[in-house]
Protein backbone atom coordinates (compact mmCIF):
# COMPACT_ATOMS: atom_id res chain seq x y z
CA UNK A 1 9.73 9.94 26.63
CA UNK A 2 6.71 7.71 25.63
CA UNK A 3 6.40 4.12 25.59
CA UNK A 4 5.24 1.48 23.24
CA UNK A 5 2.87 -1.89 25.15
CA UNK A 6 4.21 -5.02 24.79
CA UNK A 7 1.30 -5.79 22.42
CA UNK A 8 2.63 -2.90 20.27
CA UNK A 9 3.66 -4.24 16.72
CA UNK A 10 6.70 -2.97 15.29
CA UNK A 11 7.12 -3.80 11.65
CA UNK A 12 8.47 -3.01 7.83
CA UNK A 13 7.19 -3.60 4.35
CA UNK A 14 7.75 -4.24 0.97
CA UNK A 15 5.78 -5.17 -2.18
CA UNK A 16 6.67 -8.55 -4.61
CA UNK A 17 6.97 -6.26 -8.00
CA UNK A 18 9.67 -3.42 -6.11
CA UNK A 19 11.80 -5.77 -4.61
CA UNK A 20 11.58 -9.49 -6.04
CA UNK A 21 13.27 -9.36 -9.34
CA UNK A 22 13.20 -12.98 -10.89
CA UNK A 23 10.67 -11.62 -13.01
CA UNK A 24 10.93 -15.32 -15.60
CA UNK A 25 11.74 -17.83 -12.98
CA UNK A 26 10.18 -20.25 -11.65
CA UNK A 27 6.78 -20.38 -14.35
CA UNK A 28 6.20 -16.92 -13.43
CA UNK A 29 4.26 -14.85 -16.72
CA UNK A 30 4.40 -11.09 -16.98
CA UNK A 31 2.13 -8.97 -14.66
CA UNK A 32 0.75 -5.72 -15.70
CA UNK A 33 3.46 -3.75 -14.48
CA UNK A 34 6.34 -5.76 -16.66
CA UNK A 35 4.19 -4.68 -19.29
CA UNK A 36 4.04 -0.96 -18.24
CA UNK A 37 7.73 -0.76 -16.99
CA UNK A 38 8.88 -1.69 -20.82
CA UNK A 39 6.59 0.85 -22.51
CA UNK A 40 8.91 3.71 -23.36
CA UNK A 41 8.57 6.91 -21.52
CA UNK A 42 6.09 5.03 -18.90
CA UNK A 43 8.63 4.55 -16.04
CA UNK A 44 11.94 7.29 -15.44
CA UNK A 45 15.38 6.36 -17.27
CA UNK A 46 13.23 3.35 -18.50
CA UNK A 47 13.71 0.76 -15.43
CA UNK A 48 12.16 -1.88 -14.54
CA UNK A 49 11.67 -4.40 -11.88
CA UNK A 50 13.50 -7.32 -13.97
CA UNK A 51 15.75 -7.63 -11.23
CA UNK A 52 14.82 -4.91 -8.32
CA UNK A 53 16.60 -5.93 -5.42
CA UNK A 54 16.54 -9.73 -6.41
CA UNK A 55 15.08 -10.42 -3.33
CA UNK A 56 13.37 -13.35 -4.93
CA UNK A 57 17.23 -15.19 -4.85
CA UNK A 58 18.10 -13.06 -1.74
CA UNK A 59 15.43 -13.10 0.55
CA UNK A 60 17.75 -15.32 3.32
CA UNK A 61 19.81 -12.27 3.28
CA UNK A 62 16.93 -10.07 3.49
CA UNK A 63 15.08 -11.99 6.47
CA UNK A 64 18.96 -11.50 8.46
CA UNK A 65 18.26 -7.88 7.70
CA UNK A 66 14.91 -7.90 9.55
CA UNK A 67 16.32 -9.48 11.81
CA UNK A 68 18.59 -7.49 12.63
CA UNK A 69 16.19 -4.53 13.19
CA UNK A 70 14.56 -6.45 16.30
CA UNK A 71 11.09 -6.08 14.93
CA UNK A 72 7.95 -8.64 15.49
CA UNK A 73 6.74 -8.60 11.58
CA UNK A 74 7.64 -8.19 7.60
CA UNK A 75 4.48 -7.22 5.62
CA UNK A 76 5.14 -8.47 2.20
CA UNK A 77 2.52 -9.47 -1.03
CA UNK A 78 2.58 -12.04 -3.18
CA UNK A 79 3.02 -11.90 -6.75
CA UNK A 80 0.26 -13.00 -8.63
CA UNK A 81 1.11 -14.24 -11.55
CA UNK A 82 3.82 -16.45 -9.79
CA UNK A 83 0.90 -18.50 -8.73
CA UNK A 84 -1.81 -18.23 -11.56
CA UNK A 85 0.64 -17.89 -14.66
CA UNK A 86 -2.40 -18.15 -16.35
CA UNK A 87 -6.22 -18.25 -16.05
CA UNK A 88 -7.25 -21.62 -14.04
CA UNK A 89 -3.90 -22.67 -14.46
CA UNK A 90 -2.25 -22.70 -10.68
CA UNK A 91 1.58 -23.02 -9.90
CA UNK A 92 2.80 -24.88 -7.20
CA UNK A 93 6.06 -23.61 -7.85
CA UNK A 94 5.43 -20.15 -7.10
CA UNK A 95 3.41 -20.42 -4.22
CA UNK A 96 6.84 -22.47 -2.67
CA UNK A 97 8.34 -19.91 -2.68
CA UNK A 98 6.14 -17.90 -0.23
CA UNK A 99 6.10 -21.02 1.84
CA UNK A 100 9.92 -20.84 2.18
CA UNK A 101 9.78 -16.92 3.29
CA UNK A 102 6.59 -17.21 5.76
CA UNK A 103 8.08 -20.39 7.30
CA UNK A 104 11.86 -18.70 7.79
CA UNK A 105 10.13 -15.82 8.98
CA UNK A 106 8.26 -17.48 11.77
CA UNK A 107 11.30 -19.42 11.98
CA UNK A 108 13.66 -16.27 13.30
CA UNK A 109 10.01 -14.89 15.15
CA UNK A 110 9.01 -12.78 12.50
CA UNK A 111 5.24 -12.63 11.97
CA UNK A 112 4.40 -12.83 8.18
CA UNK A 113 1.45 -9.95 7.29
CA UNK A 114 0.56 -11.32 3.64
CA UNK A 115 -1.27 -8.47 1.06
CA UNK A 116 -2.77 -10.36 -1.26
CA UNK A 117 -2.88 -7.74 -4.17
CA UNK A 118 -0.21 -5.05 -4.25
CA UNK A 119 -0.67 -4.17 -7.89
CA UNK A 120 0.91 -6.49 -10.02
CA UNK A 121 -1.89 -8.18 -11.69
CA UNK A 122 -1.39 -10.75 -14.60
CA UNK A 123 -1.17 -9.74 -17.73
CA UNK A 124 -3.63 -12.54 -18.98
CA UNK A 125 -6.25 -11.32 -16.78
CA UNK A 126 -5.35 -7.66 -18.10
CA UNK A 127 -6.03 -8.73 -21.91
CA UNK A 128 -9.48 -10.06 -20.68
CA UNK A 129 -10.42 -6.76 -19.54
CA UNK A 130 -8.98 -6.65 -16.05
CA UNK A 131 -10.20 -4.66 -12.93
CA UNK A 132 -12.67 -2.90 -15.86
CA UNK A 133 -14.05 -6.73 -15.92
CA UNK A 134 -16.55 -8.00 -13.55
CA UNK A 135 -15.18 -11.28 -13.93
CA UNK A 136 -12.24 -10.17 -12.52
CA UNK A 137 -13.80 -10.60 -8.94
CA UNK A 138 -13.64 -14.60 -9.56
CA UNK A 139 -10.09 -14.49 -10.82
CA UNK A 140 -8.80 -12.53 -7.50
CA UNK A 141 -11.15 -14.88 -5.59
CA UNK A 142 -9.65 -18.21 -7.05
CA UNK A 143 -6.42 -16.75 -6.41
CA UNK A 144 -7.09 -16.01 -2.49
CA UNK A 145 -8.82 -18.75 -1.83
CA UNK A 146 -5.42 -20.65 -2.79
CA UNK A 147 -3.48 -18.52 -0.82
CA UNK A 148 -5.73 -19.01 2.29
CA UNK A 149 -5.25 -22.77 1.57
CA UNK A 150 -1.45 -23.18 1.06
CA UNK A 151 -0.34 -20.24 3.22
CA UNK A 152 -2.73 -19.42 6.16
CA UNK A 153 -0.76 -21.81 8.69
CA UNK A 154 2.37 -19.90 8.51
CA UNK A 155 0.32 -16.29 7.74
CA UNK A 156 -0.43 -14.24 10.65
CA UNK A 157 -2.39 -11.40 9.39
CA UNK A 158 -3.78 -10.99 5.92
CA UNK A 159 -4.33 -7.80 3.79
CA UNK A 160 -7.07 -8.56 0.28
CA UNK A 161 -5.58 -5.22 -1.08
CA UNK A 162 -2.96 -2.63 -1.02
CA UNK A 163 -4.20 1.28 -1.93
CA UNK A 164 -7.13 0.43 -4.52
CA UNK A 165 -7.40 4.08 -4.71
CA UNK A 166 -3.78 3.57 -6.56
CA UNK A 167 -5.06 0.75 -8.74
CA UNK A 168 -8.10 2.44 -9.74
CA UNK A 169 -7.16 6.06 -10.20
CA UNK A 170 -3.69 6.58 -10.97
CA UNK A 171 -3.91 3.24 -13.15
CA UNK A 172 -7.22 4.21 -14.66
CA UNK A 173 -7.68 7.81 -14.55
CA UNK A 174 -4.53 9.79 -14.18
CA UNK A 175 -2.71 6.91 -16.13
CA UNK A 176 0.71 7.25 -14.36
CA UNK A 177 0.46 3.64 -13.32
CA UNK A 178 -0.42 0.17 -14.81
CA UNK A 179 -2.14 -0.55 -17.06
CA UNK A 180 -1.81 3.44 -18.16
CA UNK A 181 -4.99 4.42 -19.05
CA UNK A 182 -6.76 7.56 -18.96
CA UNK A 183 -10.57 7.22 -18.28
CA UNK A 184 -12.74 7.94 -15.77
CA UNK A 185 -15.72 5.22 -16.22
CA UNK A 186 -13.13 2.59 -15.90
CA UNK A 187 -11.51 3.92 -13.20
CA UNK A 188 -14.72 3.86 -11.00
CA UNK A 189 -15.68 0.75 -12.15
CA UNK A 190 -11.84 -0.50 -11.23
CA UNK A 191 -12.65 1.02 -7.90
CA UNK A 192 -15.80 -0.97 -7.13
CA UNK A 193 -14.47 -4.23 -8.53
CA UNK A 194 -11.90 -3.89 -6.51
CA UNK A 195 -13.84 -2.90 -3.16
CA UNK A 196 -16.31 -6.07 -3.98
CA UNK A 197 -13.15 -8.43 -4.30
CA UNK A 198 -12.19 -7.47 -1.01
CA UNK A 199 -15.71 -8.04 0.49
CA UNK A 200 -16.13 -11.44 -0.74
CA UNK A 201 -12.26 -12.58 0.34
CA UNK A 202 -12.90 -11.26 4.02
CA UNK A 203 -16.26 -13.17 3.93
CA UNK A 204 -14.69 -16.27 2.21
CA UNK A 205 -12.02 -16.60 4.92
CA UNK A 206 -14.08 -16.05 7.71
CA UNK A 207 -17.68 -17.45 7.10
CA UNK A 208 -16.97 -20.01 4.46
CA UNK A 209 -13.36 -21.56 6.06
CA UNK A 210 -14.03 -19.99 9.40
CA UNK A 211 -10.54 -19.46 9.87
CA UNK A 212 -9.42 -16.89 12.81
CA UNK A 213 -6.56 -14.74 11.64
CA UNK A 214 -7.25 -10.93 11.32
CA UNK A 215 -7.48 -9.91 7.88
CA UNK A 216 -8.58 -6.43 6.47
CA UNK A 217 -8.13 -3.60 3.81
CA UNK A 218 -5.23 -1.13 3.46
CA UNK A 219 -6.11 2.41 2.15
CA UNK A 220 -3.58 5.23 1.12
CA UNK A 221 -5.09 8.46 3.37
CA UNK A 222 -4.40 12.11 3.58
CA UNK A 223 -5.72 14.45 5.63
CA UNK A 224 -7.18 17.91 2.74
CA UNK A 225 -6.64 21.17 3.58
CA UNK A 226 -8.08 24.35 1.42
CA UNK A 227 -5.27 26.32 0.61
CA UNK A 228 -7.38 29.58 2.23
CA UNK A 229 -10.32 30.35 3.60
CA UNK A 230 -12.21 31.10 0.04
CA UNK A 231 -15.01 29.25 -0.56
CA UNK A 232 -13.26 28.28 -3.97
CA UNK A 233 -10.72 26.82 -2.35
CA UNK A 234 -12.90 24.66 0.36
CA UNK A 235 -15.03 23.07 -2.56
CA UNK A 236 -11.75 22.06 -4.53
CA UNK A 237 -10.72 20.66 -0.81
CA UNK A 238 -13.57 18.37 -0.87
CA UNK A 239 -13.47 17.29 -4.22
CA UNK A 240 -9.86 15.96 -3.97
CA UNK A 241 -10.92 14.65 -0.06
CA UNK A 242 -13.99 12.80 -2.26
CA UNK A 243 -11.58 11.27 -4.97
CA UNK A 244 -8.55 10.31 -2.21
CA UNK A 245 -10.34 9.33 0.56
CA UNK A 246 -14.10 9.06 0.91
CA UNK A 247 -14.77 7.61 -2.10
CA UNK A 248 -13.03 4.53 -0.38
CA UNK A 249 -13.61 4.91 2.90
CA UNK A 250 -17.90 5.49 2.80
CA UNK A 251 -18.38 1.94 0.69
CA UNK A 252 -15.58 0.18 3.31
CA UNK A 253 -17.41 1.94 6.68
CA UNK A 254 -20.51 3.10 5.43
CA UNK A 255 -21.90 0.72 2.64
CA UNK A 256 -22.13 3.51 0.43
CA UNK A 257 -20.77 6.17 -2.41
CA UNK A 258 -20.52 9.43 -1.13
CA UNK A 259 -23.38 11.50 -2.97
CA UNK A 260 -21.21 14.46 -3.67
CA UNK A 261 -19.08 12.50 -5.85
CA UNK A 262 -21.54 10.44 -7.83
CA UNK A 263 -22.98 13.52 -8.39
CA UNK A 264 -19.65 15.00 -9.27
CA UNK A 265 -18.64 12.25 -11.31
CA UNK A 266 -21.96 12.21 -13.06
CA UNK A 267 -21.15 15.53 -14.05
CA UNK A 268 -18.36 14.17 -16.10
CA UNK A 269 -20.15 11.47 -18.06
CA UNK A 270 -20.09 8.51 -15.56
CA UNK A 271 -22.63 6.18 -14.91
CA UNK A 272 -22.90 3.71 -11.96
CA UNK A 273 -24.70 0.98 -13.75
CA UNK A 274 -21.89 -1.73 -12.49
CA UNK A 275 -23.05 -1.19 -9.03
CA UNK A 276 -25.35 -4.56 -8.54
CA UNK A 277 -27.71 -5.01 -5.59
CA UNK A 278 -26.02 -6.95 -3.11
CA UNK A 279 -22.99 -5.19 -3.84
CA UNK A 280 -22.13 -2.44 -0.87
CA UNK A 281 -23.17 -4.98 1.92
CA UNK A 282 -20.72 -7.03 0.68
CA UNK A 283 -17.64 -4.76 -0.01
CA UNK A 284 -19.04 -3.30 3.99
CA UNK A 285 -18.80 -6.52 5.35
CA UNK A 286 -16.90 -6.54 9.00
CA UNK A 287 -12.88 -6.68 8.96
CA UNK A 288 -10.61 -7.58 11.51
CA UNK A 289 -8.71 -4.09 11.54
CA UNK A 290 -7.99 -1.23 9.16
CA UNK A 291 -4.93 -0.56 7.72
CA UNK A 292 -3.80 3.26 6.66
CA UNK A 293 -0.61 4.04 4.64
CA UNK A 294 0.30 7.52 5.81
CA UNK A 295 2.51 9.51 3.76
CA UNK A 296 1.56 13.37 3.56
CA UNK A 297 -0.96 15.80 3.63
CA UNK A 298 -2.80 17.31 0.61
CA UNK A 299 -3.08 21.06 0.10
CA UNK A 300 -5.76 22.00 -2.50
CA UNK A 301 -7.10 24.87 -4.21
CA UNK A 302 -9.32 25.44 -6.86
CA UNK A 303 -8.34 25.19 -10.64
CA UNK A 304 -10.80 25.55 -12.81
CA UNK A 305 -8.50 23.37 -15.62
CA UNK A 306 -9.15 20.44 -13.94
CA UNK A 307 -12.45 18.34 -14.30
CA UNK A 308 -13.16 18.16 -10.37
CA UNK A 309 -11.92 22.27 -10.21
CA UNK A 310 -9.09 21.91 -7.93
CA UNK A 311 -5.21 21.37 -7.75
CA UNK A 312 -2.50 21.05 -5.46
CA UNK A 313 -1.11 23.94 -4.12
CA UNK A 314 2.51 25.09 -3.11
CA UNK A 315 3.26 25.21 0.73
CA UNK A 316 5.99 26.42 3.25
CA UNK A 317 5.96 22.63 4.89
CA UNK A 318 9.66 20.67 4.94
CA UNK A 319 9.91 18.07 2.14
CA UNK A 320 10.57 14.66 1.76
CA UNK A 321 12.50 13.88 -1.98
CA UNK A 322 8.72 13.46 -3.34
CA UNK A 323 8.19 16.77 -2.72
CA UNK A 324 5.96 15.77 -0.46
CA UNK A 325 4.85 17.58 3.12
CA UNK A 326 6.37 16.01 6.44
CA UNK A 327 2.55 16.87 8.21
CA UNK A 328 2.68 14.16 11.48
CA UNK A 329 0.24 16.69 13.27
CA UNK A 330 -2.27 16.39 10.09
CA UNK A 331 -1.82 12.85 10.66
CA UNK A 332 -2.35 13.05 14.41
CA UNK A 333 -6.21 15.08 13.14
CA UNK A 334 -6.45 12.06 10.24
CA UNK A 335 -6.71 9.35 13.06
CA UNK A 336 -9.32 11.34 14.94
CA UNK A 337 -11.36 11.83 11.93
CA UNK A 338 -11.23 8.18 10.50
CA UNK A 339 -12.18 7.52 14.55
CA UNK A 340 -15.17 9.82 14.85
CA UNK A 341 -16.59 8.89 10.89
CA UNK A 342 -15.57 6.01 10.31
CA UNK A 343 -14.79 3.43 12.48
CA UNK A 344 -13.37 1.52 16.31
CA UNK A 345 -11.65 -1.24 14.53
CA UNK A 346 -7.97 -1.74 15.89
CA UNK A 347 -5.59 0.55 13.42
CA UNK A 348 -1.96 -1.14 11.47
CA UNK A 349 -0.32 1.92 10.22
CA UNK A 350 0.59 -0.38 7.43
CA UNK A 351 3.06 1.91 6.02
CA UNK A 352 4.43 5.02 6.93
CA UNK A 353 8.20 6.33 5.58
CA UNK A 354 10.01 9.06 3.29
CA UNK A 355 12.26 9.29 0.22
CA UNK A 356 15.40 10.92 0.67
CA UNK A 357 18.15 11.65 -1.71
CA UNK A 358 20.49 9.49 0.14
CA UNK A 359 24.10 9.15 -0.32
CA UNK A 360 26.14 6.50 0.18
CA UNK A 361 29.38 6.57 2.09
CA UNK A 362 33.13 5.54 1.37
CA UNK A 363 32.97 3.63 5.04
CA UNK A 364 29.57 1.84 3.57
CA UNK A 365 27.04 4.49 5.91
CA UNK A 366 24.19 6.12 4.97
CA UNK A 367 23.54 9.36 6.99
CA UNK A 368 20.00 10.23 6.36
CA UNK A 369 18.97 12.52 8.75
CA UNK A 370 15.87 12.95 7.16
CA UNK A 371 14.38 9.72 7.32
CA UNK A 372 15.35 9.49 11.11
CA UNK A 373 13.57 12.25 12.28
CA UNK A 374 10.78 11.83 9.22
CA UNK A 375 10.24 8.61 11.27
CA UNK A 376 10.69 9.53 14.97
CA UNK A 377 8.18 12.54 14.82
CA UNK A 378 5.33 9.89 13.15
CA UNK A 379 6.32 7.57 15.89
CA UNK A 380 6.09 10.31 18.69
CA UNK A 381 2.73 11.07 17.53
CA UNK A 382 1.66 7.37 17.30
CA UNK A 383 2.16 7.30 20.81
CA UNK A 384 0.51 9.80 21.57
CA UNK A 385 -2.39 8.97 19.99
CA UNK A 386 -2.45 5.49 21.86
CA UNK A 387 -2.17 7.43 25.55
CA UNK A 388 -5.02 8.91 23.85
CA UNK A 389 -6.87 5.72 23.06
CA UNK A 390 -6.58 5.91 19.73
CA UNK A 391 -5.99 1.90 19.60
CA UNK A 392 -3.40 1.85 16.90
CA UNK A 393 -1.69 -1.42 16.92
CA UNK A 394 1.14 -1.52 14.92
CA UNK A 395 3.33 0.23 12.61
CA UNK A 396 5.34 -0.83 9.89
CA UNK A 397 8.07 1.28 8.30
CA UNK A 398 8.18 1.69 4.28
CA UNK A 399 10.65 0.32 3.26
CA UNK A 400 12.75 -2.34 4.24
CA UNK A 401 14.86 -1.87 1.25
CA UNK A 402 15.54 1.06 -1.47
CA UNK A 403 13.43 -0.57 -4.14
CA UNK A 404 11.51 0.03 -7.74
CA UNK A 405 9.53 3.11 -7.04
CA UNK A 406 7.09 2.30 -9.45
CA UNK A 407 6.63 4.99 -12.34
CA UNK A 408 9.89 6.52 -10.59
CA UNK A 409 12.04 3.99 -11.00
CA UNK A 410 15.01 3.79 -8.85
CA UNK A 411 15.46 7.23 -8.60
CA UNK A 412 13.53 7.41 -4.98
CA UNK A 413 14.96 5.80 -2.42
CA UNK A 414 12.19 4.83 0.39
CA UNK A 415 14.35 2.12 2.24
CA UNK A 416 16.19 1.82 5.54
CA UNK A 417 18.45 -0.46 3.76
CA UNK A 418 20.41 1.38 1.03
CA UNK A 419 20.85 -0.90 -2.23
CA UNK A 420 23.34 -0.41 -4.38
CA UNK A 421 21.54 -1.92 -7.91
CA UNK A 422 24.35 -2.60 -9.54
CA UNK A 423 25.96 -5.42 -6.87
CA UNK A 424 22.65 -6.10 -4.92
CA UNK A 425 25.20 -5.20 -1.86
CA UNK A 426 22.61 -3.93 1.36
CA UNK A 427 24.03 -1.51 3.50
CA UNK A 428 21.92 -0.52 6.40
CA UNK A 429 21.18 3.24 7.05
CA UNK A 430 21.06 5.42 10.22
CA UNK A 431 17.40 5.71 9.98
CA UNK A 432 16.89 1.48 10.23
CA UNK A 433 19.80 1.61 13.20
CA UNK A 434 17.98 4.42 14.89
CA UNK A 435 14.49 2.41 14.15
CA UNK A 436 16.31 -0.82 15.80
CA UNK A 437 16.80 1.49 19.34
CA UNK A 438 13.78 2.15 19.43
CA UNK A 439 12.30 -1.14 18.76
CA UNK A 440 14.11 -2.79 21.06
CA UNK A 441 13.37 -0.22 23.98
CA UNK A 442 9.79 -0.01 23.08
CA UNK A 443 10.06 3.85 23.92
CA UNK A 444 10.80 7.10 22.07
């Protein structure tokens, strides 16, 4: 048995667009992702996050549920165009709203962790260009630097962005996200933008207010393995490690682009011209802590049908309902390598969880084994990695409630708290009951 410090942050997540709902309320104008989520054949059985979980109307309900659970914070993000509806135009309304859930959630004990930008940008900063547009840096900063204002008394930790690797490529590149499109140059350029908006909200808040709350980054990791030992298969490894991971982590850590991939990326008509001086010193500037989103690890081998010459490649590993590889030793050897490259700052496993094909039962239970011991075995190996002084510092479950899976619809179910969309009725799994024991005992 191993045992969480007091200090030890126990948490769960969710995003605005998956779970909020309330989509016209309130002065609230479309965000990309309204946009996306009504373009046929863009999202599965054509859903969208109209209504989600109408958490948005429900979230006194929801905060009981967290409640419940016994844990010491609710990560959550803030829709942006609830409080810029449009450009220079801010909405008191909206930001209320986020008042109302930070302050109940300190209320009940609950320390708020506030992402800034978890994807749902505004559709009138999308028709100016978006993310593609430089100017979008002063747009995200106008909108920060009014959440800092109205928000940072009853904030405890701040996130600037949620997975820009998401934004950037599958939004950009792959074009299985918002905004949909399918272009490389952009989706570099979406990248940096990005990265620089973070830079110059983490040195806004602490050089320019001075204010003391830790605030950081979140990236999506995963640890690459070549599917063999051919030499093939080792390059395609650390092409897709480049794209997935290093080509965020260098500029955070580092202060630069790793070579490989501009060189890489150069190869496949890109050019780097939207890189200004000044730039990597600012997106490098010093955070509070790092946060990683931990889901799987990648196995890659080479393709030559793909422009970067690799793909993923089948494996014997359980599966999670993505398909996906339950790997917590890979992410045991992804916490020693972001430690020995990258960097000492304190670690938030900012999310962490599985989708299961979960069923529902007459008695209102959900039995899903897989989730429990999906969760348990990344839990065991959190603590070990602390006894190892490892210094990770929290962890917060994904997700507090089944929710819009983005280009998946409802179809995956990533909650501890089953909803059934039709009545908004919650119904709280094994996997959030067996979380709650081990909250409250601080041990596994």
């Amino acid at each position: 048995m191993q045992r969480f410090k007091e200090d030890f942050i126990f948490g769960t997540a969710t995003s605005s667009y998956q779970i909020e709902g309330a989509v016209n309320e309130a002065g609230r104008t479309p965000s990309i992702w309204d946009t996306f989520s009504l373009t046929p054949g863009k999202v599965n059985n054509g859903d969208t996050g109209d209504v989600a979980c109408d958490h948005y109307n429900r979230f006194e309900e929801d905060i009981e549920i967290i409640k419940s659970l016994g844990v010491d914070s609710y990560r959550f993000s803030i829709a942006w165009p609830r409080v810029f509806p449009h450009e220079g135009q801010y909405n008191p309304e909206g930001m209320a709203f986020y008042k109302r859930l930070a302050t109940r959630l300190k209320e009940e004990g609950i320390r708020p962790f506030v992402t800034l930008y978890h994807w749902d940008l505004p559709q009138w900063a999308y028709e100016k260009g978006g993310w593609t547009n430089r100017e979008s840096i002063n747009w995200f900063m106008e909108f920060a630097e009014k959440c800092f204002e109205e928000l940072d008394d009853v904030v405890d930790m701040w996130i600037t962005h949620n997975e820009p690797w998401c934004v950037a490529m599958l939004g950009y590149y792959e074009g299985v996200h918002a905004p949909g499109h399918q272009n490389l140059q952009e989706a570099i350029q979406v990248a940096h933008h990005l990265l620089l908006s973070h830079g110059m909200a983490v040195q806004y808040y602490k050089e320019t207010l001075k204010k003391d709350k830790p605030i950081g980054i979140t990236l999506n990791l995963s640890p690459v393995y070549p599917a063999s030992v051919e030499e093939m298969d080792y390059t395609a490894a650390q092409h897709f490690d480049g794209y997935l991971n290093r080509w965020f982590l260098d500029p955070v850590f580092k202060g630069s682009y790793p070579e490989d991939m501009k060189a890489l990326y150069g190869k496949n008509g890109c050019d780097f011209d939207f890189i200004h001086d000044g730039d990597l010193e600012l997106i490098s500037i010093p955070c509070d802590f790092f946060g990683i989103n931990f889901y799987n690890r990648a196995l890659i081998e080479a393709s030559a049908d793909h422009p970067f010459l690799y793909q993923h490649a089948e494996s014997d590993y359980p599966k999670t309902g993505m398909g996906w590889d339950i790997s917590p030793n890979e992410f045991r050897e992804l916490i020693y390598r972001v430690r020995e490259d990258y960097t000492r700052l304190p670690i938030f496993i900012t999310e962490n969880g599985a989708a299961f094909d979960d069923q529902l039962e007459e008695d209102g239970t959900v039995k899903d084994e897989g989730r429990k011991s999906y969760v348990e075995q990344h839990l065991e190996t959190i603590a070990a990695l602390n006894e190892e002084g490892m210094g990770i510092q929290g962890y917060y479950l994904w997700s507090l409630l089944d929710n819009f899976e983005w280009a998946f619809g409802y179809d995956k179910r990533f909650g501890i708290t089953y909803v059934d969309f039709k009545t908004q009725k919650r119904y709280v799994k094994d996997s959030a009951k067996r979380y709650t024991e081990i909250v409250r005992a601080r041990t596994i």
